[in-house]
Each structure stands twice: as C-alpha cells, then as structure tokens.
Protein backbone atom coordinates (compact mmCIF):
# COMPACT_ATOMS: atom_id res chain seq x y z
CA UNK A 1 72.61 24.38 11.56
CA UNK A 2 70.88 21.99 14.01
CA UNK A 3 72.82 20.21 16.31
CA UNK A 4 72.81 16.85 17.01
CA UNK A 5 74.30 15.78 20.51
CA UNK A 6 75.27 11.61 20.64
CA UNK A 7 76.60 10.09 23.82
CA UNK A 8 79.58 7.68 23.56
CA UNK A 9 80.04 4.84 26.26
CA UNK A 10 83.72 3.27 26.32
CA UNK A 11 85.77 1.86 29.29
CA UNK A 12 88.71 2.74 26.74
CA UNK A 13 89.67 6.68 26.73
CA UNK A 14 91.61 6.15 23.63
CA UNK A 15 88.00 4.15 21.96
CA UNK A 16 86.49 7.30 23.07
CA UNK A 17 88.48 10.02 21.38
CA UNK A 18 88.87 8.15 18.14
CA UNK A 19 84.77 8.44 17.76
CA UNK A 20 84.98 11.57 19.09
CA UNK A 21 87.09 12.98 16.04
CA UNK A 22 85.64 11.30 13.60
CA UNK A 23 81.88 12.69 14.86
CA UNK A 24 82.63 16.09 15.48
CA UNK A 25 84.78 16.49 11.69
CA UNK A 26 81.70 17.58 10.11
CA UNK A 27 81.18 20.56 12.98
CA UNK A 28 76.90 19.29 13.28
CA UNK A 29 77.72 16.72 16.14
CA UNK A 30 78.41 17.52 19.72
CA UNK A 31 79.96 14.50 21.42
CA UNK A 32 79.59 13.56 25.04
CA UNK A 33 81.24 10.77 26.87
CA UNK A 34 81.00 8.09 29.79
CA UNK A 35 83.45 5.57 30.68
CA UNK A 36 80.71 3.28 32.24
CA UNK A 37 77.12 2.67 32.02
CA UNK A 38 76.47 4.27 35.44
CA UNK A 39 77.91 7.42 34.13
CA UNK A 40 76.34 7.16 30.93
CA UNK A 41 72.89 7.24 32.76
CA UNK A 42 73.01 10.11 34.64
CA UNK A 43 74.00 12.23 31.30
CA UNK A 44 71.07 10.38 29.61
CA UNK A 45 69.01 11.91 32.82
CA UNK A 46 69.15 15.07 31.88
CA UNK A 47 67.73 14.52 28.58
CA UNK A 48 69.84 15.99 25.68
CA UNK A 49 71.15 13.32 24.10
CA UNK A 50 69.50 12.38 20.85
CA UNK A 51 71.45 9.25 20.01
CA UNK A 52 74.04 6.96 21.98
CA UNK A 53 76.61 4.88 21.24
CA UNK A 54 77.85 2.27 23.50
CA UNK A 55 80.31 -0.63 23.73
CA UNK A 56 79.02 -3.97 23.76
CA UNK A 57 81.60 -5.60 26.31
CA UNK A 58 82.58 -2.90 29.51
CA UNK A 59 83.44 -3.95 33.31
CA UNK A 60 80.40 -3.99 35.14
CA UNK A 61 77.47 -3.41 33.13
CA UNK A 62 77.32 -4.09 29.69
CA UNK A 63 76.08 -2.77 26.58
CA UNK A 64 72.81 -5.40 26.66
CA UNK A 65 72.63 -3.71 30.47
CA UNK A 66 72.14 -0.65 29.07
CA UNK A 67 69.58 -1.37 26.69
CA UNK A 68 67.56 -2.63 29.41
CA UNK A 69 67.73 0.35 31.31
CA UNK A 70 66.83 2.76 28.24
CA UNK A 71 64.13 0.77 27.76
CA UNK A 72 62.95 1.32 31.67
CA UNK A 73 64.08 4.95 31.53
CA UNK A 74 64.31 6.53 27.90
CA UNK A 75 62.46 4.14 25.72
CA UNK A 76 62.32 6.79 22.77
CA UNK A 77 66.47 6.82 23.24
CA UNK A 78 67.82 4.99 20.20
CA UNK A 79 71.40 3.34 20.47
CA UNK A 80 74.39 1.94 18.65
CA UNK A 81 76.75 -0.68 19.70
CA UNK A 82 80.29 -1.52 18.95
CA UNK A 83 81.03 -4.41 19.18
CA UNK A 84 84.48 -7.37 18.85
CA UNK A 85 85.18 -10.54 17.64
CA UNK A 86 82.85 -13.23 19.29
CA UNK A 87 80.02 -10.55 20.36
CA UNK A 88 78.31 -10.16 16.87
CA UNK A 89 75.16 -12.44 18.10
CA UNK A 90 75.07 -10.12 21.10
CA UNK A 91 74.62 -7.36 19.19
CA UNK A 92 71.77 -8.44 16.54
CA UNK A 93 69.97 -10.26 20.01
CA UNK A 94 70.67 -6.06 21.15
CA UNK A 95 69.23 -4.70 18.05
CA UNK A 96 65.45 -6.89 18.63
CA UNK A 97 65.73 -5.65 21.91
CA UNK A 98 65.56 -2.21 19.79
CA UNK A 99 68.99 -0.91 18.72
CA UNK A 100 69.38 0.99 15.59
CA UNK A 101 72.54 -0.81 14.23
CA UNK A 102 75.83 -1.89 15.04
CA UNK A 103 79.65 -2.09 13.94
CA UNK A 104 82.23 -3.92 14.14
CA UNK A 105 86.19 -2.92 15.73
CA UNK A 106 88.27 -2.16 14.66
CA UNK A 107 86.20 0.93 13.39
CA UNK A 108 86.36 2.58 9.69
CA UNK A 109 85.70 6.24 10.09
CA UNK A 110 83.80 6.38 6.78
CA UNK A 111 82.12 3.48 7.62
CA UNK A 112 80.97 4.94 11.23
CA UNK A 113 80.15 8.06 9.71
CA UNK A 114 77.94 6.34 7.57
CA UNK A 115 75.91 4.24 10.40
CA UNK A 116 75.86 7.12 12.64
CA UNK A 117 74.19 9.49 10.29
CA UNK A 118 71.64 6.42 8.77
CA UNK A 119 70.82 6.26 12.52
CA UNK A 120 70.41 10.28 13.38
CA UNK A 121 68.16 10.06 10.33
CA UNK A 122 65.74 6.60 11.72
CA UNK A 123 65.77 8.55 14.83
CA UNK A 124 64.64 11.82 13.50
CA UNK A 125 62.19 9.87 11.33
CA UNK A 126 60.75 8.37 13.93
CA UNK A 127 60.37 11.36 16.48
CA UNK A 128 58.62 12.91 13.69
CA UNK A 129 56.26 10.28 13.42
CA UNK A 130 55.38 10.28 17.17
CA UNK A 131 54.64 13.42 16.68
CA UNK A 132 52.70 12.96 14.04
CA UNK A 133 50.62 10.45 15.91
CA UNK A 134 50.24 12.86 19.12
CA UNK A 135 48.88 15.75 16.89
CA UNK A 136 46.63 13.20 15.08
CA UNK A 137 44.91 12.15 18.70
CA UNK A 138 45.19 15.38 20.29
CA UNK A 139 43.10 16.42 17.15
CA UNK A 140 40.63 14.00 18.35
CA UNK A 141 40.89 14.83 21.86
CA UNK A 142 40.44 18.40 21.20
CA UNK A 143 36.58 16.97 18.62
CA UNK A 144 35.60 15.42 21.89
CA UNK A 145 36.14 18.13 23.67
CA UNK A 146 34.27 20.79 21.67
CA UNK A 147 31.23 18.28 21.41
CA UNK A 148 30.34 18.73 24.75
CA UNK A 149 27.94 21.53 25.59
CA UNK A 150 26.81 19.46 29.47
CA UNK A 151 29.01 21.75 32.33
CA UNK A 152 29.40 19.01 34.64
CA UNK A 153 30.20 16.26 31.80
CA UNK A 154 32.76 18.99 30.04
CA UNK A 155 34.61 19.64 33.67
CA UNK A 156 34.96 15.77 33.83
CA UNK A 157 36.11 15.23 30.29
CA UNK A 158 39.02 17.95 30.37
CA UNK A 159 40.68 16.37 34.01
CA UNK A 160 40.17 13.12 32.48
CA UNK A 161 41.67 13.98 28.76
CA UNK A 162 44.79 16.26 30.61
CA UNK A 163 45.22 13.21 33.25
CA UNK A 164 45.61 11.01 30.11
CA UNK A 165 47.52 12.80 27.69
CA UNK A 166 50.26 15.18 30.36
CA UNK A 167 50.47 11.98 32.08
CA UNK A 168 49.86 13.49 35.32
CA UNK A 169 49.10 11.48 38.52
CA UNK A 170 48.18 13.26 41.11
CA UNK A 171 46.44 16.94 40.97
CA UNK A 172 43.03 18.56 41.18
CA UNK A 173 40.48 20.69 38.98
CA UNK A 174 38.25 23.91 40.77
CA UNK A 175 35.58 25.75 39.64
CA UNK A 176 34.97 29.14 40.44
CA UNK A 177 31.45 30.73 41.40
CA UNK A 178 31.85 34.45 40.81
CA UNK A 179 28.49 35.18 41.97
CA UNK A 180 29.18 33.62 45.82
CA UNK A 181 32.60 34.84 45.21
CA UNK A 182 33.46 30.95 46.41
CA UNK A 183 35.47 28.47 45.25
CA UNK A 184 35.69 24.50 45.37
CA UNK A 185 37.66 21.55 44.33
CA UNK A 186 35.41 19.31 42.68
CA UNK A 187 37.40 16.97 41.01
CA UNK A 188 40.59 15.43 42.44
CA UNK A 189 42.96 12.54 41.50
CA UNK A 190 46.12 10.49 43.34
CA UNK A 191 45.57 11.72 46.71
CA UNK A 192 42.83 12.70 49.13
CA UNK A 193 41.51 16.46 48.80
CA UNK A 194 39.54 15.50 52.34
CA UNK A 195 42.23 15.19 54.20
CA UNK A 196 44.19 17.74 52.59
CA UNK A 197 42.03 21.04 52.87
CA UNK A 198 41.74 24.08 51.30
CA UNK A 199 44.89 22.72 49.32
CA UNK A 200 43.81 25.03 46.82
CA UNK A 201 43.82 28.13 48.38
CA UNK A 202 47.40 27.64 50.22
CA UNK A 203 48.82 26.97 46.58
CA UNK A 204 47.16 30.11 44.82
CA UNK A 205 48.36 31.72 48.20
CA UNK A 206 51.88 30.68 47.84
CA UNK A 207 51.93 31.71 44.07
CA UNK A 208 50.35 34.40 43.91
CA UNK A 209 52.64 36.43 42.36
CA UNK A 210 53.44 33.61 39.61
CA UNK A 211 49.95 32.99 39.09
CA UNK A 212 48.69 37.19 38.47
CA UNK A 213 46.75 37.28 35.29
CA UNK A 214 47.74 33.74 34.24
CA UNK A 215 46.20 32.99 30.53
CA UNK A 216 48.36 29.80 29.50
CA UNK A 217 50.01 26.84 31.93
CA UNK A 218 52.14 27.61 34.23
CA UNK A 219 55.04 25.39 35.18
CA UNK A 220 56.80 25.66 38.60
CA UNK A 221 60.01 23.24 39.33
CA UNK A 222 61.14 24.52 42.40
CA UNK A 223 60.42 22.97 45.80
CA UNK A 224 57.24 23.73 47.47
CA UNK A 225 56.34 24.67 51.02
CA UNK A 226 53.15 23.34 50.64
CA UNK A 227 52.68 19.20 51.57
CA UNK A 228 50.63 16.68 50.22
CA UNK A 229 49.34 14.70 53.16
CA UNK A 230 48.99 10.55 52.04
CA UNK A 231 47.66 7.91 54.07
CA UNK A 232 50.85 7.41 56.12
CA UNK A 233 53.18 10.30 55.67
CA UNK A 234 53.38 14.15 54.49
CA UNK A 235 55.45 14.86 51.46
CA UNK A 236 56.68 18.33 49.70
CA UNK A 237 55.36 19.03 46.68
CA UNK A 238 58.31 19.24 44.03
CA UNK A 239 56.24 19.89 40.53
CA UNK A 240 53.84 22.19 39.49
CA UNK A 241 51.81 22.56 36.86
CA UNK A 242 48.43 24.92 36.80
CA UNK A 243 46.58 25.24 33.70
CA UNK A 244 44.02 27.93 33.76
CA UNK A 245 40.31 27.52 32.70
CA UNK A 246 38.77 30.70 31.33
CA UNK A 247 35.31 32.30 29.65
CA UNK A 248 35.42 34.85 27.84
CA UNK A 249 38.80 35.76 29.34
CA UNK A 250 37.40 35.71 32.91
CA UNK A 251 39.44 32.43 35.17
CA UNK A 252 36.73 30.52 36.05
CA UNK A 253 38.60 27.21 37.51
CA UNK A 254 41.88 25.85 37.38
CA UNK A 255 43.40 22.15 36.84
CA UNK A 256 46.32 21.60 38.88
CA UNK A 257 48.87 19.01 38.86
CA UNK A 258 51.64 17.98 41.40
CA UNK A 259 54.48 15.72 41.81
CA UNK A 260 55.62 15.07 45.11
CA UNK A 261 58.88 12.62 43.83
CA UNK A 262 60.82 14.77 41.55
CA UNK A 263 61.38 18.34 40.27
CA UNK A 264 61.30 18.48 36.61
CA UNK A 265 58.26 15.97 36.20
CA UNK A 266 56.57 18.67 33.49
CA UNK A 267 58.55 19.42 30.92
CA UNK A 268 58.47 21.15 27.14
CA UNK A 269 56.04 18.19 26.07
CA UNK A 270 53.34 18.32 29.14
CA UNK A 271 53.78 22.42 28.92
CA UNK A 272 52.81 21.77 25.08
CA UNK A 273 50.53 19.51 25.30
CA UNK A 274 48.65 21.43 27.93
CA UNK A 275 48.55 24.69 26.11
CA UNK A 276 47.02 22.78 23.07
CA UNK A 277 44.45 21.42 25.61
CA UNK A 278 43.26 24.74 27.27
CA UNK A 279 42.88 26.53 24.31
CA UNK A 280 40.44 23.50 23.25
CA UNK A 281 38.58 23.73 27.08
CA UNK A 282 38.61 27.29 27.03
CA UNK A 283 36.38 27.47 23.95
CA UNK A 284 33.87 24.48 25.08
CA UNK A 285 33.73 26.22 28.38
CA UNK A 286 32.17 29.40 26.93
CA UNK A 287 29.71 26.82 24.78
CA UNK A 288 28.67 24.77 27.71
CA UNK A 289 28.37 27.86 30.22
CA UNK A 290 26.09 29.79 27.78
CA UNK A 291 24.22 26.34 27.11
CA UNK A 292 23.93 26.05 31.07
CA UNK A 293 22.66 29.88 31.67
CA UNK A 294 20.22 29.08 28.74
CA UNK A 295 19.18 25.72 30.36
CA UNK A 296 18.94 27.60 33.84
CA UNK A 297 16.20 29.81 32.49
CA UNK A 298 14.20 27.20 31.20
CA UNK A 299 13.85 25.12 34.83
CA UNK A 300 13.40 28.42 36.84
CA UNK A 301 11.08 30.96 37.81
CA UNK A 302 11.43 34.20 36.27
CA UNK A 303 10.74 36.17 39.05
CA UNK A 304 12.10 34.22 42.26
CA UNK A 305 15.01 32.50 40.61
CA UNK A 306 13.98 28.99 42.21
CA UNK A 307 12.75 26.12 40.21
CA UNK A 308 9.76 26.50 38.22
CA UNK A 309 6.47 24.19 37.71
CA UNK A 310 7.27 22.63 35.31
CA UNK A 311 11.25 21.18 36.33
CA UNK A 312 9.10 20.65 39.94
CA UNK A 313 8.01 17.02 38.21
CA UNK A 314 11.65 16.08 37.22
CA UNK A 315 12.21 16.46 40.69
CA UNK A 316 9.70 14.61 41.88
CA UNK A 317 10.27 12.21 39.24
CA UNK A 318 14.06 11.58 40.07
CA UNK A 319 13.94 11.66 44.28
CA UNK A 320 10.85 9.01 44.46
CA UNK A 321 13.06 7.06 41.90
CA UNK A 322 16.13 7.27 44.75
CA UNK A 323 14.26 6.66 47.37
CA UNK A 324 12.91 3.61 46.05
CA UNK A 325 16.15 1.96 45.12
CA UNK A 326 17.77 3.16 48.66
CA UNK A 327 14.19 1.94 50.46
CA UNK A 328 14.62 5.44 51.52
CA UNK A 329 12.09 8.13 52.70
CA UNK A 330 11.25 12.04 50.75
CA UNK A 331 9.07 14.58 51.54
CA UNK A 332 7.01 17.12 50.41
CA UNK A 333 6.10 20.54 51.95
CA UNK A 334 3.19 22.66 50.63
CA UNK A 335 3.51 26.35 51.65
CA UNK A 336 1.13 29.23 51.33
CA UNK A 337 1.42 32.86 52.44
CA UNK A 338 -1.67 33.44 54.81
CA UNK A 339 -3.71 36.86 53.69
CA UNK A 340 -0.73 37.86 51.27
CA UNK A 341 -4.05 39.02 49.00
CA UNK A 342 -3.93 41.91 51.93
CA UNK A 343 -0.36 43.08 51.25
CA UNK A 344 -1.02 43.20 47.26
CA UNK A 345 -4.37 45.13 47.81
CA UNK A 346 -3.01 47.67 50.02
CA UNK A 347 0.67 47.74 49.09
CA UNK A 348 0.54 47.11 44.96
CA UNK A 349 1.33 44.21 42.68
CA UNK A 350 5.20 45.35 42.28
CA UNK A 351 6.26 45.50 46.29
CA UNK A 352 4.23 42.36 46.36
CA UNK A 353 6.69 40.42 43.86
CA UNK A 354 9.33 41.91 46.19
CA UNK A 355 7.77 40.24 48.98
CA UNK A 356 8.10 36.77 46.90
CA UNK A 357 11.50 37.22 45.70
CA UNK A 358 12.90 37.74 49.60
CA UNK A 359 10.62 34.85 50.26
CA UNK A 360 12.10 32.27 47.82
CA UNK A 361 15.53 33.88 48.99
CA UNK A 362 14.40 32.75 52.67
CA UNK A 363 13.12 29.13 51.39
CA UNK A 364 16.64 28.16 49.58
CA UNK A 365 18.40 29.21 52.66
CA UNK A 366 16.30 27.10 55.47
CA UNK A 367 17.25 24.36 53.79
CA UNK A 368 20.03 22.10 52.30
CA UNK A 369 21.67 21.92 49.04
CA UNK A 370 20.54 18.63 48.22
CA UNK A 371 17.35 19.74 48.79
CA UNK A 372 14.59 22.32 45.75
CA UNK A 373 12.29 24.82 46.52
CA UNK A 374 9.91 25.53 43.50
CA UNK A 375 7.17 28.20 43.04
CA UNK A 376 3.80 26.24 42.60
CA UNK A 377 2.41 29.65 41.60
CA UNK A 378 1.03 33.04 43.06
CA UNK A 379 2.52 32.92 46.82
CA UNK A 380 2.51 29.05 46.66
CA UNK A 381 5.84 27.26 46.82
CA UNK A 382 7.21 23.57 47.31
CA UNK A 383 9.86 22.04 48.85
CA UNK A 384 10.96 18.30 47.81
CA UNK A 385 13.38 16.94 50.95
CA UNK A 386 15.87 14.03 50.13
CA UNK A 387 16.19 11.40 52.43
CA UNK A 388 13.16 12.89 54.91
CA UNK A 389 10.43 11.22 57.06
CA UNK A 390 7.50 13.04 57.97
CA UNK A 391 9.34 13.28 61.44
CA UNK A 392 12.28 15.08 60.10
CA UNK A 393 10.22 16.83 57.67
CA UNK A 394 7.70 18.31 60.20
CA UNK A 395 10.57 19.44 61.95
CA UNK A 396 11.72 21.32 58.74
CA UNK A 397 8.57 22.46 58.42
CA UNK A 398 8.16 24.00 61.92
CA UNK A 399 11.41 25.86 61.52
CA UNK A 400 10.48 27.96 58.54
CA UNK A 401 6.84 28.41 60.25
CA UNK A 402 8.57 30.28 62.58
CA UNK A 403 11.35 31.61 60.47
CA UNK A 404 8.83 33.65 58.21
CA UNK A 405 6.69 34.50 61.31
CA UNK A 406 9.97 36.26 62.84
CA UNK A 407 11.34 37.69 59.53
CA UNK A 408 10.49 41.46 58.70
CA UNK A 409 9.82 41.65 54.67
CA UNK A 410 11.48 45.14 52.88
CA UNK A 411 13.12 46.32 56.08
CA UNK A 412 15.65 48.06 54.33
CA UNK A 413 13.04 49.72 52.39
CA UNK A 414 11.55 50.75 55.80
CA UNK A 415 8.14 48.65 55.30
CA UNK A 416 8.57 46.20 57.76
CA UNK A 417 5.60 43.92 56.18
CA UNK A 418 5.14 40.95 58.68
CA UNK A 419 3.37 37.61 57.62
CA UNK A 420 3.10 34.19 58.28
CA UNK A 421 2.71 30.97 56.33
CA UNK A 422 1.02 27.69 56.49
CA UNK A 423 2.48 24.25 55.08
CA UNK A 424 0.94 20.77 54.47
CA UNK A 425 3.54 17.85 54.60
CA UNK A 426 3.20 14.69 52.86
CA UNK A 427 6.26 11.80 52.81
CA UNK A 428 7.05 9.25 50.63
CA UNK A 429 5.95 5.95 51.57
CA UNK A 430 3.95 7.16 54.11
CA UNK A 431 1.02 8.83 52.91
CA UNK A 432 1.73 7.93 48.96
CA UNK A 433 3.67 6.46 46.65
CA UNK A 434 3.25 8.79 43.66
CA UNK A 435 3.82 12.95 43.20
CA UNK A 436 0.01 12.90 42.50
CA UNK A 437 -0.72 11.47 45.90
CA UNK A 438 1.50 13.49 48.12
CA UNK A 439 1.17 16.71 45.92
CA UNK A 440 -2.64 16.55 46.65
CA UNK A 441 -1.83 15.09 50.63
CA UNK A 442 0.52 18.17 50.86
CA UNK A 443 -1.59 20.93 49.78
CA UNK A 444 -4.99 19.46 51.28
CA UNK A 445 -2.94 19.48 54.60
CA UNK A 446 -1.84 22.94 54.07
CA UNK A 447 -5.37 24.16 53.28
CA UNK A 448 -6.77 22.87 56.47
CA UNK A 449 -4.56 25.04 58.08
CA UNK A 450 -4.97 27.90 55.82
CA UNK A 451 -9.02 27.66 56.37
CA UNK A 452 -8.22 26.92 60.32
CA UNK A 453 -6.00 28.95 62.38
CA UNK A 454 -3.32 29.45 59.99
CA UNK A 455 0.11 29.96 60.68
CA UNK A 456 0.80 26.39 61.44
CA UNK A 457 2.17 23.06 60.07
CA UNK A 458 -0.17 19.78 59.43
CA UNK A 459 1.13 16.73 58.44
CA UNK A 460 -0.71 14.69 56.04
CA UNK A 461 -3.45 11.62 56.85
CA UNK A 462 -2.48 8.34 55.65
CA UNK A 463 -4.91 7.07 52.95
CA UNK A 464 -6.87 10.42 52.97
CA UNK A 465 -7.55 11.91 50.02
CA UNK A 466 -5.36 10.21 47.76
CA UNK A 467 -5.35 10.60 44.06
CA UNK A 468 -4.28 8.94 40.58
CA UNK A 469 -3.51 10.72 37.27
CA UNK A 470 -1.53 13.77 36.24
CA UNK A 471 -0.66 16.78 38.29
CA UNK A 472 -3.33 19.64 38.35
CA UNK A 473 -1.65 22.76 36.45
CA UNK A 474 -0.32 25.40 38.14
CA UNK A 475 -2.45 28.16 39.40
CA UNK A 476 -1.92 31.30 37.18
C-alpha cells in the first residue's frame, strides 16, 4: 500500500494532533508536523511531502506567506488551508494563488477526511499528467535527436537538449579521439573552460574509481576537491552529474554537469531524464559516426589519407569566400617531388606509394590545423593557408623546402631515399582573385623551378599568366 506523507502547519499542538488522528486512522497517511512556517520549510526541503496542510492565521508568517514561498520553492507542492471565522476571503484569494481547497474550524473529521483525500487524488492526477507531458516532449526530443546523422550538429544538439530538459547550468561535453589517444572539451556552458584547464581530466582523475566502465549517468553529491574558477572567485564543486556518450559500447565523450551552490542539485528526475537521453544519443552517435567515416572517404585520398581533388575546390571555394568578407589574405602552395620518376623506376611502384604516404604524413604536420593539404595527383600536392600573405606563405613554403630536403624517406625500412621538392606560391588578392587564377599562378611558379634548379620556392608574378574558367582535371 502506497504511502502518502502530508505535512501539517499549526502554532496550536493540540490543532496538530487532532489532524494527526484523524489522517493516520486509515494506516495510508504518514503525518508530519511544524509549528511555524519556518519549520514547515525546511521539512518541505527535503522533498517528501506530497501534500500540506497549513493554518491560515499563525504568529509570524502566515498561511498566504507560505503559499508564496511554495510557489518560489516547490511550485508542484499542492496545499490546504484551515481556516476561522473572518478569514474565508483569505482563503479562496489563497486558493487562485493555487491551493487545492480549504475548511473551515472547527474541523469535522469526516468532512477533513473527505477534502484531504479529494486533494491527494488532484495532486496525484496532476503529477501524472506532468508526466505525461515530459514523456510526450522527451518523445520529441529523443525524434530530433535520431534525425541527425551531421557529428558536429548531433554533439551540439545533445548539450543543448540535456542543458534544456536536466535543467543544468553549468557543465561541459568532450569528445574522445581514440586514434590520437587525445581528448578535448569542445563544448562548455556557465563558466569558462579557458580559464579552467584540463578541468576534465582532474575530474575523471578524481573519479576514477566511480567512473570504471560507466554505461549510464552517474550522479555524485558529495563535495568535490576540484574548483570551478569564475571571474572573481574559486568555488567547490558540490554536484555531479556525468552522462556517458558511447558507440558501439566504446566511451567516446562525456557530458558533464556541475553545481557549485548545493549538493543534491540532480536528483531521481535529472538521473531519469538523463538515462532516457543517452540511450537516444548513444544510438544517433553510432548513425552520425558511421555517416562521418563514410563522408571521410568520399573527400580523401585513398592512398595518403589527405584531402582529395575533388573536396580541394570546396576548399578553395569556402577560404576565398572568408577572406573576402574578413578583407583577409589565403594562399596557395603548389608542390612537386623533383625526379621522384627516379625512385619509382629503380625502387618499384609499391615503395614509391610509401614514399607518398610519409610525404602527405610530413605535409599535415608542417602546418596548422586550420590549414588542408590535398593530393593534386601523382607526387603533386596542395596546400590552401588561411589567413596567409605571400610573405607568410613563402615563409611556409621555405620551411617544408627544407624540411623534405633534411627528411630521410623509409628509414626504418633501412632505404634512406633522400629527395627534394619544389613549390609555386600564389595568394589571394595578390596575384588572383579566383582558384583558377592562383591554381594556374601556383603551379606555373612551381614549374619554373622544377625546369630550373629545383629544390626551391618561387612566388608567383602578379598578372602573369592568369586564367578564367574551370579547373584543369587532375593528372591521373
């Protein structure tokens, strides 16, 4: 038999007992009581009272007191008051303010039995309908969710959704790259992850134990030793909550939220309501990350791994398109193996596409992230710089000149092949405004070094050579 638990409020210990025999006759109520509304609130704090009944006229605060501060602090609280002679239009201006009912002393058990139970029943009524309501929108969280097949869009979408519906504050969502074996916050919100660093791993340090295997959210109410540094102060995390983000039952991020005010902030609902929406991420995540491995494949070379032709013009497409709004600068670097015919001719095909692959491998690393390498074709590869003048780009290109002219190619398979490379550079609005124009500026530059001395960087002649229409094809 469930248990209902109602709270009464009376300055009068005698108005007190008198409800609390006639409630607990039946043996299904569980009475608690308070002899003032300061008392009341601190049982109504610990949240297991399902319906109260209060007093309209006590020393201090009143009954209409209290309804304001359910309303503040326990809005879903329902309440009944008792009330005298005189304070009848206090109670019905109590019961718009969102009482269930009230009666009138001197009290008739039957007829308090009566109004107590009606209420029990509005209140269970209506929890169920909240419910109701939360599983009908969770429902459409969860469509929203599985519709989303973009990575980046999905990551956003599931910290936004469990932001919204936990009714979290402050906290943080990482992604995990098992094939750097790194990790990175790379969404955050209520506090600065700049200033706080590597926030993550002192956590996941900290509960390490608690967090071994984790498969469903994790709730942690004790005090932390780790602090959230604000603006002006550092504060002790008090509330946990980490909800894990898997494929295919390997963790591949985490959302984490905090509360630095109280212990206690996540409770039964935000534990629910979080399972409900990481078995929902969980099974978009293993969607979106085989749509993103698929979509990987389609924008890179198959045997270097860097970006092929044909994603090269989205590139180009998308930094001329930035630099323009920013009145920026970007840059293009043609590069070309010198005599790499030599190595396949007297080496074989096969450890020449080794040669390329620890090439590309060099090429990614020489530069920055923001930056794409592609291969053009053969031992011809691009490199589109963000934000570069010819200045900065000729410097660039003068780096990996000499990079590739000090590297040793298949040392560890005891080769040690040595080359060199030339490279054309061509920058936006310098020497053209289009990819046509400082595609062909680029790779006539590099050619005049290729046919000259080789092994060296020239930079592009404004106005020379420049060209309107579609890119050339590729070279086989």
């Amino acid at each position: 038999m469930a248990i209902s638990r109602i709270l009464v409020v009376d300055d009068d210990r005698f108005s007190r007992e008198f409800c609390r025999q006639i409630l607990e006759e039946d043996g299904d109520l569980e009475v608690f009581e308070a002899q003032d509304v300061d008392s009341a609130m601190n049982i109504v704090r610990q949240g297991k009272i399902d319906l109260v009944i209060s007093d309209m006229v006590m020393p201090g605060k009143s009954g209409l007191d209290f309804m304001e501060l359910l309303r503040l602090e326990a809005p879903g609280l329902k309440m009944i008051l008792i009330t005298g002679f005189g304070t009848v239009q206090n109670a019905v201006k109590a019961m718009k303010m969102g009482a269930l009912d009230y009666i009138s002393k001197p009290l008739n058990p039957d007829e308090f039995k009566i109004v107590v139970r009606r209420a029990l029943d509005q209140a269970k009524l209506a929890e169920e309908n909240k419910e109701l309501k939360n599983s009908l929108k969770l429902y459409g969280v969860s469509s929203r969710i599985s519709r989303t097949i973009e990575i980046e869009e999905l990551y956003h979408l599931i910290f936004d959704l469990m932001i919204q519906e936990i009714g979290a504050t402050r906290g943080f969502l990482y992604v995990i790259d098992h094939e750097n074996g790194e990790s990175s916050i790379i969404l955050s919100e209520g506090f600065d992850a700049g200033e706080n660093k590597e926030i993550d791993r002192r956590l996941f340090e900290e509960y390490r134990d608690e967090l071994a295997g984790i498969n469903v959210p994790q709730v942690i109410d004790s005090a932390s030793p780790v602090s959230i540094k604000y603006r002006s102060s550092t504060d002790p995390i008090q509330s946990l909550l980490f909800i894990p983000l898997r494929n295919k039952g390997d963790l591949v991020g985490m959302v984490v939220f905090f509360d630095t005010e109280r212990a206690g902030a996540f409770g039964e609902r935000e534990k629910r309501v979080a399972s409900f929406l990481c078995e929902q991420a969980n099974g978009a995540l293993e969607n979106a990350l085989l749509y993103s491995k698929a979509k990987i494949l389609t924008i890179t070379d198959d045997l270097t791994s860097v970006f092929n032709y044909r994603y090269l013009n989205n590139i180009l497409d998308r930094e001329l398109v930035r630099a323009q709004r920013l009145k920026s600068s970007m840059s293009v670097l043609f590069l070309d193996l010198d005599s790499f015919k030599k190595v396949n001719d007297h080496h074989g095909h096969l450890l020449g596409s080794k040669i390329l692959v620890e090439m590309a491998g060099l090429l990614k690393n020489a530069v920055r992230k923001v930056d794409a390498v592609a291969r053009y074709g053969g031992d011809e590869y691009i490199i589109v710089l963000t934000d570069t003048n010819s200045k900065g780009a000729m410097i660039v290109a003068e780096r990996i000149r000499q990079m590739v002219e000090e590297h040793v190619f298949l040392e560890e398979e005891n080769y040690r092949i040595r080359l060199t490379i030339s490279i054309g550079v061509a920058s936006y609005p310098e020497h053209g405004v289009n990819k046509v124009e400082l595609l062909h500026l680029a790779d006539d530059a590099m050619y005049k070094g290729k046919y000259g001395r080789k092994n060296v960087v020239y930079v592009a002649t404004p106005g020379e050579n420049t060209l309107d229409g579609r890119m050339d094809p590729a070279p086989d």
